[in-house]
Protein backbone atom coordinates (compact mmCIF):
# COMPACT_ATOMS: atom_id res chain seq x y z
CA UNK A 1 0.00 0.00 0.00
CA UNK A 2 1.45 3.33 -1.06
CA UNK A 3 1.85 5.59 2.32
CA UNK A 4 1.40 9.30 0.98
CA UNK A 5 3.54 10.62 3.96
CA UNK A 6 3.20 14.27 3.17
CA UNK A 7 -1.10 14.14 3.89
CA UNK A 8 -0.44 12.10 6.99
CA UNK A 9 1.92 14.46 8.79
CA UNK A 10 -0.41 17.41 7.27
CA UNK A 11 -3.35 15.62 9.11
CA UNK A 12 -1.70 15.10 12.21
CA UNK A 13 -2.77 17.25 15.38
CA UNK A 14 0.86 17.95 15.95
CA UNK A 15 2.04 19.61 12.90
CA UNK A 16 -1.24 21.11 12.38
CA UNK A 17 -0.44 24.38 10.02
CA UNK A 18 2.78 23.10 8.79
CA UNK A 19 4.19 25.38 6.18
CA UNK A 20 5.48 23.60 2.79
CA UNK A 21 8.55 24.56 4.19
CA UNK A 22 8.39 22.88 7.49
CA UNK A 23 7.15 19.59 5.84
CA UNK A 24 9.76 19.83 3.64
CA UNK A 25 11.99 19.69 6.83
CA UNK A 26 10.03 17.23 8.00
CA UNK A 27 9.80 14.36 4.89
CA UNK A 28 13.59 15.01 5.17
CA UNK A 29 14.30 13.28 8.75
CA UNK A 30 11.21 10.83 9.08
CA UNK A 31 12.04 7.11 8.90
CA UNK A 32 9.24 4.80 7.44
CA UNK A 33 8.73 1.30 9.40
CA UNK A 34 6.86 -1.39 9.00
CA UNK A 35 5.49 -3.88 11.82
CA UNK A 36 3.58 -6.79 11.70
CA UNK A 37 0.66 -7.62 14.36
CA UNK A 38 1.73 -7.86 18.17
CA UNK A 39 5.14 -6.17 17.98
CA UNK A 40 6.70 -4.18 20.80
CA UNK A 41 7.75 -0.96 19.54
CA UNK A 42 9.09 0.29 22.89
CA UNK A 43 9.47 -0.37 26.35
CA UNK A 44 8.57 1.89 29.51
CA UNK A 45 12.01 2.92 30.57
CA UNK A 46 13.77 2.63 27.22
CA UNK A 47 16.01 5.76 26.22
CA UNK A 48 13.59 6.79 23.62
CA UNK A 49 15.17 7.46 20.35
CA UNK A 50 12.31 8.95 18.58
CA UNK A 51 8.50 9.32 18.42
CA UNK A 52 5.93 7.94 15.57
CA UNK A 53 3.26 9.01 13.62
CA UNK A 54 0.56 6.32 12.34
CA UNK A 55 0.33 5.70 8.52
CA UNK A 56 -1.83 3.04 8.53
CA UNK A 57 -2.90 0.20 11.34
CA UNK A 58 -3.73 0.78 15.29
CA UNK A 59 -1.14 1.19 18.35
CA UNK A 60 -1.92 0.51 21.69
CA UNK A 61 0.59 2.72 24.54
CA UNK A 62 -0.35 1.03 28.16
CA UNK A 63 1.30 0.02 31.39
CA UNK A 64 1.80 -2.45 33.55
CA UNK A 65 0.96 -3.34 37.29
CA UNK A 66 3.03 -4.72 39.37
CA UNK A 67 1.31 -7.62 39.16
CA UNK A 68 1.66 -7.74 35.02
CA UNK A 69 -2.13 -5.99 34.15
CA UNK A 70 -2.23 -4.25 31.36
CA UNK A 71 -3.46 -0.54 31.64
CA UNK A 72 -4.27 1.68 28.66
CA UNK A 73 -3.31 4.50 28.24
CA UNK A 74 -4.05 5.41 24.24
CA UNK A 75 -5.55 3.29 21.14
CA UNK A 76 -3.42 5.62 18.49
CA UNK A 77 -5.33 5.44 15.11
CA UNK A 78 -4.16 6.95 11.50
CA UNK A 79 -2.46 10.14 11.30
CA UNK A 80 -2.08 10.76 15.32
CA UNK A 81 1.30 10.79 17.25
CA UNK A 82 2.61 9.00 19.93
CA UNK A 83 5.84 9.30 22.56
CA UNK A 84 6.66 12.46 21.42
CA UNK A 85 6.92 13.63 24.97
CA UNK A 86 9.49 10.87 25.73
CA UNK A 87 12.30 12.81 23.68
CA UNK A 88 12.33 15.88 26.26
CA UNK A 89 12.82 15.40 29.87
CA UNK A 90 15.12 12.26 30.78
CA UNK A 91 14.42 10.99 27.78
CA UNK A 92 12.96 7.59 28.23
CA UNK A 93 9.70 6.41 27.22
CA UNK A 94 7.08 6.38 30.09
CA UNK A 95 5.23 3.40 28.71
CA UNK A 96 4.83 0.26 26.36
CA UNK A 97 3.70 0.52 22.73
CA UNK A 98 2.56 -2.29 20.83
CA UNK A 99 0.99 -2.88 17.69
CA UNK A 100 -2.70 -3.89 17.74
CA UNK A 101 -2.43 -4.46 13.67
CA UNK A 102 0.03 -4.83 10.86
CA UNK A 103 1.00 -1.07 11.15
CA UNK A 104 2.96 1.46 8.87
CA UNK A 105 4.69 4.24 11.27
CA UNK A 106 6.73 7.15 10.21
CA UNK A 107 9.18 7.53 12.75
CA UNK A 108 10.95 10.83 13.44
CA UNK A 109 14.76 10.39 15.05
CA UNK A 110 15.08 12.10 18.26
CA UNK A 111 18.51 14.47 17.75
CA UNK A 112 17.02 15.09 14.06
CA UNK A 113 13.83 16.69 15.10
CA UNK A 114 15.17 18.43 18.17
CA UNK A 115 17.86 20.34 15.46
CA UNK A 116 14.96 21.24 13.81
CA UNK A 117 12.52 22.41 16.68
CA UNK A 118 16.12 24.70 17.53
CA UNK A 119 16.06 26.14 14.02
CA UNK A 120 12.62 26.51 13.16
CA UNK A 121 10.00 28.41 16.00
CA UNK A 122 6.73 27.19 14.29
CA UNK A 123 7.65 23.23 14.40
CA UNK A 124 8.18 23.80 18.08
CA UNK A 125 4.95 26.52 18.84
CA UNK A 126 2.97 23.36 16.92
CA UNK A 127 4.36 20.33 18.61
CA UNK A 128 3.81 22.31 22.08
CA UNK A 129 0.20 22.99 20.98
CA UNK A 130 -0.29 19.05 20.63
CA UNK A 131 1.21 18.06 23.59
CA UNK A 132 -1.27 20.20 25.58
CA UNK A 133 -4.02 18.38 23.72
CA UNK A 134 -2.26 15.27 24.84
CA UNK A 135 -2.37 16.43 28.34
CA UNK A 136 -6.05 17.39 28.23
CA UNK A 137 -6.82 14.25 26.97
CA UNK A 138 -5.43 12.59 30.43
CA UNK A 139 -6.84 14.66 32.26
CA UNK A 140 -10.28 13.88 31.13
CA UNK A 141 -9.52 10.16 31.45
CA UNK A 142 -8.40 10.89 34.99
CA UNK A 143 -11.58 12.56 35.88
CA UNK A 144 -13.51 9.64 34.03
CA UNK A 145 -12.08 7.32 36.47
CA UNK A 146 -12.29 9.25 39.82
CA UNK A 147 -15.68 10.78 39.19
CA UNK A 148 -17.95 8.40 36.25
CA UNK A 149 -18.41 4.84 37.01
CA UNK A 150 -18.16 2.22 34.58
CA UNK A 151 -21.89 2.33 32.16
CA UNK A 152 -21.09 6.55 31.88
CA UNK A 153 -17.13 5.29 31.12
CA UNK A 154 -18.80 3.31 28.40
CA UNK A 155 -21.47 5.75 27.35
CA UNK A 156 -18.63 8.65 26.93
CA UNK A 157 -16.35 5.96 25.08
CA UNK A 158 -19.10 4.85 22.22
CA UNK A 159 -19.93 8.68 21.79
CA UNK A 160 -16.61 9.31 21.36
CA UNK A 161 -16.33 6.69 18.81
CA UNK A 162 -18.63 8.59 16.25
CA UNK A 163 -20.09 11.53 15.23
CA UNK A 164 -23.57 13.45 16.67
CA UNK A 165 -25.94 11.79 14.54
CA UNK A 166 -23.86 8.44 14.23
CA UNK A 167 -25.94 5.16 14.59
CA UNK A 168 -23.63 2.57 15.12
CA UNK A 169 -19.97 2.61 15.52
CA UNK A 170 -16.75 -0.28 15.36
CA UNK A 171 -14.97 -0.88 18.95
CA UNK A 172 -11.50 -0.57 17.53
CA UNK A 173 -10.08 -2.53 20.29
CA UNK A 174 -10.94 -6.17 21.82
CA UNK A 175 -13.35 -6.51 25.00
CA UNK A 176 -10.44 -6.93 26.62
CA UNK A 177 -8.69 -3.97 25.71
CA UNK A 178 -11.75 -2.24 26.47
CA UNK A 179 -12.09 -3.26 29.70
CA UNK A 180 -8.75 -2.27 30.41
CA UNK A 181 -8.97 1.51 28.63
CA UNK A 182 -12.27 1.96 30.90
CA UNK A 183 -10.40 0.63 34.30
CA UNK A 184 -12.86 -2.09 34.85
CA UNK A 185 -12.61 -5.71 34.63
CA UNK A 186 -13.55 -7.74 31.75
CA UNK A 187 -16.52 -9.43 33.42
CA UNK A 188 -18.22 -6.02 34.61
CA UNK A 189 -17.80 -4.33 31.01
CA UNK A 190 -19.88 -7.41 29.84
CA UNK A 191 -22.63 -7.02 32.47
CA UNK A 192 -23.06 -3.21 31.55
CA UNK A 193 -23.08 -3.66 27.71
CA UNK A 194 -25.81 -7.03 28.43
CA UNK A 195 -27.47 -4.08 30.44
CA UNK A 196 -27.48 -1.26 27.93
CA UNK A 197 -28.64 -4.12 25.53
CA UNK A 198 -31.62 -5.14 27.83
CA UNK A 199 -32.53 -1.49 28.00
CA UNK A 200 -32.67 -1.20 24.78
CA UNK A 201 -30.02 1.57 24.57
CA UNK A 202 -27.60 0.30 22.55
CA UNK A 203 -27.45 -3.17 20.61
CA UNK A 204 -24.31 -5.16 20.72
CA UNK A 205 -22.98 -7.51 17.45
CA UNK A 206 -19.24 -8.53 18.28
CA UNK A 207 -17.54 -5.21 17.40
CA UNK A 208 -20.47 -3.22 16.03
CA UNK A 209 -22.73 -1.64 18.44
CA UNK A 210 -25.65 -0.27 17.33
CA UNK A 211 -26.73 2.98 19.10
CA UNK A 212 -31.17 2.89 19.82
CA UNK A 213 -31.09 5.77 22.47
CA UNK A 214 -28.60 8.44 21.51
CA UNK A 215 -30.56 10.93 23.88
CA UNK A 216 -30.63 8.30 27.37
CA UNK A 217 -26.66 7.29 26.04
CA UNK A 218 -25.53 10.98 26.18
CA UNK A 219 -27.38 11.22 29.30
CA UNK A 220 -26.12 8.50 30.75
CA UNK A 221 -22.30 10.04 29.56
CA UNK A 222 -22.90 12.93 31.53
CA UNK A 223 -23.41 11.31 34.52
CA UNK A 224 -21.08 11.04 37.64
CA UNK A 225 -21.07 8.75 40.97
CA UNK A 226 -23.84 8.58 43.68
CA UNK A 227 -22.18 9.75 46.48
C-alpha cells in the first residue's frame, strides 16, 4: 500500500499548520517502518530514540501493574502521534507501545527533530500545541475514572467513537482492551453492555454496536457517581 507521507503528517494534530517549508523539513528526517501484528515498539524505561506518527494500522501505549495488568493508556489510530513527549525530559519512554495491527509508522529520530525544533520556532509553537491536547486528553480520562463509574465510562467511550448523529460505531479494540482503557474488569464491562442491551439503549454484534437511544446514552455520559 502506497503511504502518501506528506497528507499524513499534514493531518496530524501535531504539525497542524505546517508550512510547505516545514514539511519539507520534515519528509527530510522521518524514517518509514513497517510492523507486523503484536510487535513491541518500545518499552517503559527505554532511552527513547524517537517518536511515531501512524500511517496506517492501530497502536496501543499502556502500562503495567506490578502484578503484570495491562493498563491503557491510548488506542493511536491513522495520522495521530505518539511518545513524542518521551524525547524531552530524561528521555525515556514512560510506557509500552505495541501494535494492535500490521502497522505502517513514520518515525521521526530524536537528535534530528530536536535540530529542527532549535532552528525553526513554528515546528516547536505546533508540537507544544499538541502536547497540551495530549495532556487534556489525560486529564479527562483521569476525571472519568475518579468521578464516572463504569456504564457513563462506556457511554462517553461509544460517543466518542462517532459523530452526533452516528448510529452505530466499530470498537476498535478487543473486550479486553476495552475493559482495560475503561479501568474495569472484563466481566463487569460485559454485564453493563448485556445491560445497555436489555434497555434497549444500545445493541451489541461482536464489534459493532448499534446505538437505539442516543438521547438516554448521552445522558447516561454525563453522569457522575452517587455519592
Amino acid at each position: 500500500m502506497d503511504i502518501d507521507t506528506s497528507k499524513i503528517i499534514k493531518q496530524c494534530p501535531l504539525f497542524s499548520g505546517v508550512t510547505p517549508e516545514d514539511l519539507h523539513l520534515l519528509l527530510s528526517i522521518l524514517r518509514i517502518r513497517k510492523f507486523e501484528k503484536g510487535e513491541i515498539l518500545f518499552e517503559e524505561g527505554a532511552v527513547a530514540e524517537g517518536f511515531y506518527i501512524v500511517a496506517a494500522g492501530k497502536v496501543k501505549v499502556y502500562k503495567l501493574s506490578p502484578d503484570g495488568r495491562e493498563r491503557i493508556l491510548q488506542v493511536v489510530q491513522t495520522g495521530n502521534s505518539f511518545a513524542e513527549a518521551a524525547i524531552f525530559d530524561d528521555g525515556r519512554y514512560p510506557a509500552f507501545a505495541e501494535t494492535l495491527q500490521p502497522s505502517t509508522l513514520l518515525f521521526f529520530p530524536k537528535r534530528e527533530f530536536l535540530d529542527l525544533l532549535h532552528q525553526h520556532s513554528r515546528l516547536a509553537i505546533n508540537m507544544i500545541a499538541g502536547l497540551s491536547r495530549f495532556l487534556r486528553q489525560f486529564t479527562v480520562q483521569i476525571e472519568d475514572l475518579t468521578f464516572r463509574d463504569v456504564p457513563a465510562r462506556l457511554a462517553r467511550y461509544l460517543l466518542s467513537l462517532g459523530h452526533p448523529g452516528t448510529r452505530s460505531v466499530s470498537l476498535p479494540v478487543s473486550k479486553t482492551q476495552l475493559a482495560s482503557n475503561l479501568g474495569t474488569t472484563s466481566e463487569t464491562l460485559s454485564r453493563t453492555l448485556r445491560k445497555l442491551s436489555d434497555d434497549e439503549v444500545i445493541h451489541v454484534k461482536g464489534k459493532i454496536i448499534e446505538i437505539l437511544d442516543a438521547d438516554r446514552l448521552f445522558f447516561l455520559a454525563e453522569s457522575y457517581k452517587e455519592t
